[in-house]
N, C-alpha and C. Protein backbone atom coordinates (compact mmCIF):
# COMPACT_ATOMS: atom_id res chain seq x y z
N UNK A 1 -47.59 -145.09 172.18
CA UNK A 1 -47.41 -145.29 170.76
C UNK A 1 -46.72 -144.05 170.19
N UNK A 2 -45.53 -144.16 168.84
CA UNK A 2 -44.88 -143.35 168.98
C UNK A 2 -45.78 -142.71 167.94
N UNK A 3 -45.70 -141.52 167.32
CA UNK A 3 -45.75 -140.79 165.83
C UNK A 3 -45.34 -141.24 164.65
N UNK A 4 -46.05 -141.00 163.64
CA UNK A 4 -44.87 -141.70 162.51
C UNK A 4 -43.91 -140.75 161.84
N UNK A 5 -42.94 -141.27 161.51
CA UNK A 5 -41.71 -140.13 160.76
C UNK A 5 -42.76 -139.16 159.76
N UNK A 6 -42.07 -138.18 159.95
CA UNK A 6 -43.01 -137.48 159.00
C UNK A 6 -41.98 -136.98 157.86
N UNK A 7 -41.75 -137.10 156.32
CA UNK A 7 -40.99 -136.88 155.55
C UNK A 7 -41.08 -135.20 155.03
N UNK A 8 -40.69 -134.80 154.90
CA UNK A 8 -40.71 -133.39 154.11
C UNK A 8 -39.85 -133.19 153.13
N UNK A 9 -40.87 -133.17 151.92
CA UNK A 9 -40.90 -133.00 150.43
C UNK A 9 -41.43 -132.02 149.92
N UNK A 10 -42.05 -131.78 148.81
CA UNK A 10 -43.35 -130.71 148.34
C UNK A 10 -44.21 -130.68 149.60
N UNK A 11 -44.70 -131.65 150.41
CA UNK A 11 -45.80 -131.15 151.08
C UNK A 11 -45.25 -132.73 152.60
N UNK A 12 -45.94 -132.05 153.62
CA UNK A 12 -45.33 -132.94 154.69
C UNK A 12 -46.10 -134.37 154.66
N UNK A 13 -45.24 -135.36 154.48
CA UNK A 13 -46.78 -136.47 154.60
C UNK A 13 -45.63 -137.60 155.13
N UNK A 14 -46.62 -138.61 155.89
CA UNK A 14 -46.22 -139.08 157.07
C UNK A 14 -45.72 -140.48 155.94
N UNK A 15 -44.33 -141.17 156.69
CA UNK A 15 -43.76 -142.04 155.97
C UNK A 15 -44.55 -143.21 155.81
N UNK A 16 -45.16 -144.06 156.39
CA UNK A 16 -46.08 -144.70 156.04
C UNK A 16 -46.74 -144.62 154.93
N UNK A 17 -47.28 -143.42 154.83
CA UNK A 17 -48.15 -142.98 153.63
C UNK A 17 -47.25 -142.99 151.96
N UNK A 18 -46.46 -142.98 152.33
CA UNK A 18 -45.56 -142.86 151.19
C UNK A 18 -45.14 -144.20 150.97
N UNK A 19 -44.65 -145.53 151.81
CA UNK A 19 -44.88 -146.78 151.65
C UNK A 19 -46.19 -147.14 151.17
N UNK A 20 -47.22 -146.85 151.38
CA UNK A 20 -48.19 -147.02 151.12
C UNK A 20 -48.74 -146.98 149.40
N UNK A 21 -47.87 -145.64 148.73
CA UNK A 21 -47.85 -145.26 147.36
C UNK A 21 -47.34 -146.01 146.61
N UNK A 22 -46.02 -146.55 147.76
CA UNK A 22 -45.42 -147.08 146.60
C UNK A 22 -45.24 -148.52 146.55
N UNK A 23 -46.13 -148.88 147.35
CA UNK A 23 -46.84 -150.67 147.35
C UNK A 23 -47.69 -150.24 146.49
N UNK A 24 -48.51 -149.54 146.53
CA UNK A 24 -49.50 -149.60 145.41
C UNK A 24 -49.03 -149.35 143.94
N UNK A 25 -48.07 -148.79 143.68
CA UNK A 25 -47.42 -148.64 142.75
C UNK A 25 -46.99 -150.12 142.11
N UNK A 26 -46.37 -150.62 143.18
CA UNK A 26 -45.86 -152.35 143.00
C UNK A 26 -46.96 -153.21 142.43
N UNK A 27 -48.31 -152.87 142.99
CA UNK A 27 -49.13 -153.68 143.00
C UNK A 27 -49.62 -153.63 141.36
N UNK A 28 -49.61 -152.53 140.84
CA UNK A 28 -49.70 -152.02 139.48
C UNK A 28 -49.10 -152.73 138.57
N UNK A 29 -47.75 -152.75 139.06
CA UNK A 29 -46.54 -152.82 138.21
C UNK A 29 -47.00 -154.57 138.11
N UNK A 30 -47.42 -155.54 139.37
CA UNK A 30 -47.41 -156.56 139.33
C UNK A 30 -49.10 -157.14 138.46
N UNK A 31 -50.13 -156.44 138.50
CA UNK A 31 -50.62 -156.09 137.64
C UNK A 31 -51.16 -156.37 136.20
N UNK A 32 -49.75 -155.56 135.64
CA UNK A 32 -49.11 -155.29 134.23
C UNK A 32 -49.52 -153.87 133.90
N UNK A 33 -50.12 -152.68 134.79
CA UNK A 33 -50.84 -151.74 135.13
C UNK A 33 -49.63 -150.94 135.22
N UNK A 34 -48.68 -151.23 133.95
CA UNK A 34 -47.60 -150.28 133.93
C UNK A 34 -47.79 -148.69 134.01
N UNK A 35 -48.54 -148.28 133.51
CA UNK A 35 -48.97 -146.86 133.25
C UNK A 35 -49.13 -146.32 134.74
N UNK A 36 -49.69 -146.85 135.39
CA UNK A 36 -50.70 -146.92 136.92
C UNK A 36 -49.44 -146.38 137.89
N UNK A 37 -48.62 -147.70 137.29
CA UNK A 37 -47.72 -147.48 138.40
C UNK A 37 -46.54 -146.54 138.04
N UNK A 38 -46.33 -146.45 136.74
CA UNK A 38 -45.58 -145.21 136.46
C UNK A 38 -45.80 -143.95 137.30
N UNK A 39 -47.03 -143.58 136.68
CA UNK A 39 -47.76 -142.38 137.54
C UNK A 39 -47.54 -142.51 139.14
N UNK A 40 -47.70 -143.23 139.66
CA UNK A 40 -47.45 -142.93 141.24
C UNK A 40 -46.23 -143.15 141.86
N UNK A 41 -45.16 -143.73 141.03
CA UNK A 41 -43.79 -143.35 141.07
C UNK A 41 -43.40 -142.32 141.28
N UNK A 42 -43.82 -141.72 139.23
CA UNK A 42 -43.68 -140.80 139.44
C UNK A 42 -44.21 -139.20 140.32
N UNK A 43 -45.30 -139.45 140.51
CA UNK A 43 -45.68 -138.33 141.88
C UNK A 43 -45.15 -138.61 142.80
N UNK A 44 -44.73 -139.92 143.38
CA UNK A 44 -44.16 -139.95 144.82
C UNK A 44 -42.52 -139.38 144.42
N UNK A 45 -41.93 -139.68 143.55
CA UNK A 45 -40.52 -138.90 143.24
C UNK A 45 -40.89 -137.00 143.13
N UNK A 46 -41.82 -136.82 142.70
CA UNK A 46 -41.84 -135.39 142.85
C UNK A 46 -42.39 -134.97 144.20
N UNK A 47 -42.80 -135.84 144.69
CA UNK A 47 -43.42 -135.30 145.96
C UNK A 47 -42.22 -135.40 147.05
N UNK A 48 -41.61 -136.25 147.40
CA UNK A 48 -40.23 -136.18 147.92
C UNK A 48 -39.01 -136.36 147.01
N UNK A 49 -38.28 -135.01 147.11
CA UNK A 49 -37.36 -134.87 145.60
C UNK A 49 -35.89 -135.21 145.88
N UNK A 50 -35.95 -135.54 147.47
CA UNK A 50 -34.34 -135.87 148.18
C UNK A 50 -34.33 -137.40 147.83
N UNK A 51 -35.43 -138.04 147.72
CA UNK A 51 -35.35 -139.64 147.97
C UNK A 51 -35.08 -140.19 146.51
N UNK A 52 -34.29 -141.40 147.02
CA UNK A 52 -33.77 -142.35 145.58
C UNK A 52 -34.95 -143.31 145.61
N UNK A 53 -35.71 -143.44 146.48
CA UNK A 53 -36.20 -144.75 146.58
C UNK A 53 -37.99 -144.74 145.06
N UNK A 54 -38.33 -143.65 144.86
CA UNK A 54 -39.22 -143.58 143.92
C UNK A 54 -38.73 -143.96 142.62
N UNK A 55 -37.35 -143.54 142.46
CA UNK A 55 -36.96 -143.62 141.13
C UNK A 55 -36.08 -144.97 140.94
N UNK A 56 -35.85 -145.86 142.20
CA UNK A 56 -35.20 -147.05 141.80
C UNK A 56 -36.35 -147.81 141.80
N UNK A 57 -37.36 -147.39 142.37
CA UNK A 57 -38.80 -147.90 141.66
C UNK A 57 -39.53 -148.03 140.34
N UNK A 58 -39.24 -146.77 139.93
CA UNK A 58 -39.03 -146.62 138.41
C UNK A 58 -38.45 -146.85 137.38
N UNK A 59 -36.90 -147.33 137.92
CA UNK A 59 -36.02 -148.02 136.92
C UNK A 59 -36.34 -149.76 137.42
N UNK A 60 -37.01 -150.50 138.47
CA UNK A 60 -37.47 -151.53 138.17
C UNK A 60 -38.71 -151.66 137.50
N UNK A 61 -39.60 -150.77 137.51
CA UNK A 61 -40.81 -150.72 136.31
C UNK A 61 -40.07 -151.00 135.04
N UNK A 62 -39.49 -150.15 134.60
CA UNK A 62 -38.49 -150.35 133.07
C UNK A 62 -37.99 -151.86 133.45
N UNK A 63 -37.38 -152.23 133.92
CA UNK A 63 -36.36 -153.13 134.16
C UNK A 63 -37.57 -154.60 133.55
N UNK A 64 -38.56 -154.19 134.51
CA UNK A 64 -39.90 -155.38 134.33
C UNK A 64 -40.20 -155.55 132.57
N UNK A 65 -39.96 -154.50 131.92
CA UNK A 65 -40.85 -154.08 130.52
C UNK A 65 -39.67 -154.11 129.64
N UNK A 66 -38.47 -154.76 129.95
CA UNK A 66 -37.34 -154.95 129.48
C UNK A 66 -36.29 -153.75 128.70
N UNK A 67 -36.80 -152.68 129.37
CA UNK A 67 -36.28 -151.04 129.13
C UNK A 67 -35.15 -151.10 130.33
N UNK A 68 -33.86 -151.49 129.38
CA UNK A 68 -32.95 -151.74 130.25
C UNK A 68 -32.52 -150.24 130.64
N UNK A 69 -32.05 -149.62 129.50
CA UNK A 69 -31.48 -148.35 129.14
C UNK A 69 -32.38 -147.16 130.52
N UNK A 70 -33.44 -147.08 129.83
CA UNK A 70 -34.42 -146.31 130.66
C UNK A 70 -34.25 -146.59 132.28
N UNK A 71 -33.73 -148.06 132.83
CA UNK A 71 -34.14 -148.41 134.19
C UNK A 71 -32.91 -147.43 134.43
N UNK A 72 -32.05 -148.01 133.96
CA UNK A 72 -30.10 -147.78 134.23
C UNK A 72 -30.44 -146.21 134.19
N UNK A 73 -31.04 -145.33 133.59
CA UNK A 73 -31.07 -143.85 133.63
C UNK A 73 -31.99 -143.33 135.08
N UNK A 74 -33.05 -144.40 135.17
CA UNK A 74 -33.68 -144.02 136.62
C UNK A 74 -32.78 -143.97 137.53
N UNK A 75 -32.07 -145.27 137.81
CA UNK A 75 -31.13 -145.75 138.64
C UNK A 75 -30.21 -144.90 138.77
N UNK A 76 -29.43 -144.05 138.02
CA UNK A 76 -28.27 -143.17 138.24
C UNK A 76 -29.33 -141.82 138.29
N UNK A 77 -30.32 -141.64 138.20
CA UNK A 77 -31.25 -140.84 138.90
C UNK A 77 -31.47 -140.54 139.99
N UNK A 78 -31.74 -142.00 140.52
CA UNK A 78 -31.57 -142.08 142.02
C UNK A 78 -30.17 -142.04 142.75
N UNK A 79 -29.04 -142.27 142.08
CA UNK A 79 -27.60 -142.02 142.87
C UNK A 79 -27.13 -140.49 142.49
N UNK A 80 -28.02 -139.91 141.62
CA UNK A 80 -28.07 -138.23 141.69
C UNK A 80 -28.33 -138.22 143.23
N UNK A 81 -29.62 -138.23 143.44
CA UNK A 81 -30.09 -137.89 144.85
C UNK A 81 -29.52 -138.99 146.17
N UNK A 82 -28.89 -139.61 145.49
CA UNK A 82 -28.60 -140.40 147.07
C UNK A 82 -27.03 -140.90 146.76
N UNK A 83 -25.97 -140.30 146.19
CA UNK A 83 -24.53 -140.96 145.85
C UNK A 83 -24.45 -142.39 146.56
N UNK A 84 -24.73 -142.66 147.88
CA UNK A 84 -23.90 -143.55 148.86
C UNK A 84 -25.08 -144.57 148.80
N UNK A 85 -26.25 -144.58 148.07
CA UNK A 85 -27.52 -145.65 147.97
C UNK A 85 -27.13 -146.68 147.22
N UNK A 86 -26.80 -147.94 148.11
CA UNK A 86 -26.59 -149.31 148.13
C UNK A 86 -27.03 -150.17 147.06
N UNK A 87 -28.52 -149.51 147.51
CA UNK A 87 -29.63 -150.22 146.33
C UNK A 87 -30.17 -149.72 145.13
N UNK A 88 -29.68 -148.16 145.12
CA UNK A 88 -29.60 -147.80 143.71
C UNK A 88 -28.42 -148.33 142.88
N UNK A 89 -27.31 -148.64 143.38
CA UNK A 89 -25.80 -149.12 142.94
C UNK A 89 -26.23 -150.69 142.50
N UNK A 90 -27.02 -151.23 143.44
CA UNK A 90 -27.02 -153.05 143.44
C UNK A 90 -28.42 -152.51 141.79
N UNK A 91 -29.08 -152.10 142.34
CA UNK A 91 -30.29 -152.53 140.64
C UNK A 91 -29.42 -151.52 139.44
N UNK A 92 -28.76 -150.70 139.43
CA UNK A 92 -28.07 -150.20 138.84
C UNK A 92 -27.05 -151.32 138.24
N UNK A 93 -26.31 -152.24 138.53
CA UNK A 93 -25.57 -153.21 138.46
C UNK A 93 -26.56 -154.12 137.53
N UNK A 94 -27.74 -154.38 138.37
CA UNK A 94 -28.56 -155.21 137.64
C UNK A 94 -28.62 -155.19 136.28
N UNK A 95 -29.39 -153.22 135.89
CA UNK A 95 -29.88 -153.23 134.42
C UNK A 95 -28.76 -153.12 133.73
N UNK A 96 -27.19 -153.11 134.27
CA UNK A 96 -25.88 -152.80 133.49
C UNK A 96 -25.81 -154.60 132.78
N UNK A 97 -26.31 -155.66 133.46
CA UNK A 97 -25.86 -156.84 133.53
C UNK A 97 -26.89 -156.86 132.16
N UNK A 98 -28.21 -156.33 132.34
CA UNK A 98 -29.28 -156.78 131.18
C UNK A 98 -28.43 -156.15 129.83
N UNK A 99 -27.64 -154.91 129.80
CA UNK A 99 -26.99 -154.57 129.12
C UNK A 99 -26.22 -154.80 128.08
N UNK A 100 -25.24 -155.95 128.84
CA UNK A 100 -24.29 -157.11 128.70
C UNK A 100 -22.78 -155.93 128.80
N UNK A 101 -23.30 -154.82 130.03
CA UNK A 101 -22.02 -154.09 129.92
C UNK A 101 -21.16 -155.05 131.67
N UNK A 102 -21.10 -155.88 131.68
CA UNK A 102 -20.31 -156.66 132.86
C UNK A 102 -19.34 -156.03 133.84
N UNK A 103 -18.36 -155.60 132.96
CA UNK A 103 -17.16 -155.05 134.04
C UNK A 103 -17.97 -153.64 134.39
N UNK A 104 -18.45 -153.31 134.26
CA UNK A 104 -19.24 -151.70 134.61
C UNK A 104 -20.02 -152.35 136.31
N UNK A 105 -21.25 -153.14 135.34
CA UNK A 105 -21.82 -153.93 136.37
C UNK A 105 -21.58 -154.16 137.57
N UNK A 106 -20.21 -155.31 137.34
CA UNK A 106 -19.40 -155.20 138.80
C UNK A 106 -18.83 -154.26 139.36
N UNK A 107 -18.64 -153.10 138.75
CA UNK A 107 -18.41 -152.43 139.52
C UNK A 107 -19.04 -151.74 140.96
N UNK A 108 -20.31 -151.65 139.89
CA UNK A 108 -21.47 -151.49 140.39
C UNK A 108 -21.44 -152.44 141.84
N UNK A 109 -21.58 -153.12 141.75
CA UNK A 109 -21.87 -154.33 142.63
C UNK A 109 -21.60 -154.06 143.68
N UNK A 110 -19.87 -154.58 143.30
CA UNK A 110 -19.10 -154.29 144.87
C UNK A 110 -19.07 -152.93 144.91
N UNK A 111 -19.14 -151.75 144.72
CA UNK A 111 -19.45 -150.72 145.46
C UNK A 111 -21.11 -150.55 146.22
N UNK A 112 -21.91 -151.28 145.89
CA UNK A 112 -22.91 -151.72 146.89
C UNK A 112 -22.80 -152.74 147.87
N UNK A 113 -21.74 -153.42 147.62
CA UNK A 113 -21.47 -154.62 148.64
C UNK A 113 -20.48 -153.79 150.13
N UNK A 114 -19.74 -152.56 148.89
CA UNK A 114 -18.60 -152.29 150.23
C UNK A 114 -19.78 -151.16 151.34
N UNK A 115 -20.65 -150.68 150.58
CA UNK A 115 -21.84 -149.75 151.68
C UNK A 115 -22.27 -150.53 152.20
N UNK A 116 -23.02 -151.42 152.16
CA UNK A 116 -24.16 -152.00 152.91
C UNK A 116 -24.06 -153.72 152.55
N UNK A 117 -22.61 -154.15 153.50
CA UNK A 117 -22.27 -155.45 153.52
C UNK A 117 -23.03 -156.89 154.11
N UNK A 118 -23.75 -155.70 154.88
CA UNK A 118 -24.59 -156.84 155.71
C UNK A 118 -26.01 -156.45 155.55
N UNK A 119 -26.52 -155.40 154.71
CA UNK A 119 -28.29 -155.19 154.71
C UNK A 119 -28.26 -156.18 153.55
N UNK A 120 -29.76 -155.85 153.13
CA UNK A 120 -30.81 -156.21 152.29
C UNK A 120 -29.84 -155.78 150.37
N UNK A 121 -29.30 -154.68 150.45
CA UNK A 121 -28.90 -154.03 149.40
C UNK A 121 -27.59 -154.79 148.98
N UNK A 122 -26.48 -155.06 149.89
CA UNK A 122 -25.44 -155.97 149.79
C UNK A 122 -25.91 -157.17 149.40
N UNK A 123 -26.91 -157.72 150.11
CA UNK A 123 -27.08 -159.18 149.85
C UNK A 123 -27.63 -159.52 148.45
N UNK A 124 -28.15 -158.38 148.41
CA UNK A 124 -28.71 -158.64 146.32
C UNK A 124 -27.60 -158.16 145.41
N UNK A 125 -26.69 -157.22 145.97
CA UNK A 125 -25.97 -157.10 145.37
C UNK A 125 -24.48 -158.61 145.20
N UNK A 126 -24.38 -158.88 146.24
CA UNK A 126 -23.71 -160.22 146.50
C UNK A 126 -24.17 -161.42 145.57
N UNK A 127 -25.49 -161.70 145.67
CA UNK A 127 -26.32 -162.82 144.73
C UNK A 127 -25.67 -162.55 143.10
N UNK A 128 -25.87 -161.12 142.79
CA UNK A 128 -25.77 -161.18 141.22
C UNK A 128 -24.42 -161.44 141.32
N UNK A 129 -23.19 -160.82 141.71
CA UNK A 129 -21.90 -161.15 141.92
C UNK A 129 -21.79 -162.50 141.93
N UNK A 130 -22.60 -163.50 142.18
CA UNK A 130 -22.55 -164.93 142.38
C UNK A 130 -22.73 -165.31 141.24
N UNK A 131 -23.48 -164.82 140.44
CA UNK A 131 -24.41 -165.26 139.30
C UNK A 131 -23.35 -164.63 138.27
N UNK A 132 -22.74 -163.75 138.46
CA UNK A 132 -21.83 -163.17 136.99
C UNK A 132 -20.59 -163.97 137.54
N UNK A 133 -19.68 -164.63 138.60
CA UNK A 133 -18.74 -165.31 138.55
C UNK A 133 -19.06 -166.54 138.05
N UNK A 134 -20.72 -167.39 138.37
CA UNK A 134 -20.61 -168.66 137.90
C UNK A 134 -21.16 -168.40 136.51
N UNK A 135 -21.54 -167.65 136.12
CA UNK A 135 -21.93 -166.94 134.47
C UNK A 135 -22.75 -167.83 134.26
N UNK A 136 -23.98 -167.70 134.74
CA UNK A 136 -25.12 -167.86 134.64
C UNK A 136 -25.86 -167.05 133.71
N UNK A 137 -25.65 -165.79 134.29
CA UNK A 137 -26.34 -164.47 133.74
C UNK A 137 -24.81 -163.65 132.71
């Protein structure tokens, strides 16, 4: 059995454990335990200060509570710390769409579609691209 990744942030703690924060964070958020999950966002973003992934957590908390503005500021929060992050670009796109700023949006988009064409991050980013050509959304 191997070890688990161990991340190094403020203090060393094993990656698991940090999935772990931030399911529970989700679980908050799903909830309505907005506050709850704010807070452990936000400690898991200060606790590892390289990662985008706390704070595109945080701009979907906003995003949930219809704080478009606020998500879209997490979100380019997180492409502070991660420029080339797929999935900060694809929910970034998202809260641009709640916006009604569109051509920004797409931009957004396909520059998450051209990183990560074939993950998880492309493919959501692809869906809304579907959804703003048949103008749905």
């Amino acid at each position: 059995m191997s070890e688990p990744v161990v991340v190094q942030g403020l203090i060393a703690l094993p990656q698991p454990e940090i999935a772990l924060l931030l399911e529970s964070g989700y679980l908050y958020m799903e909830m309505q335990k907005y506050k709850e999950a704010e807070e452990i966002f936000s400690g898991v973003a200060a606790l590892v200060p390289h990662s985008d992934t706390p704070l595109i957590c945080l701009g979907n908390l906003a995003l949930t509570q219809g704080q478009y503005d606020r998500a879209l500021r997490h979100h380019k929060e997180a492409l502070q710390r991660q420029p080339q992050s797929a999935l900060a670009l694809a929910h970034s796109g998202e809260a641009l769409i709640f916006l009604k700023r569109k051509d920004e949006a797409r931009t957004a988009l396909n520059r998450a579609v051209t990183i990560d064409p074939e993950g998880p991050a492309g493919a959501f980013a692809k869906s809304l691209l579907d959804a703003l050509a048949a103008e749905v959304i």
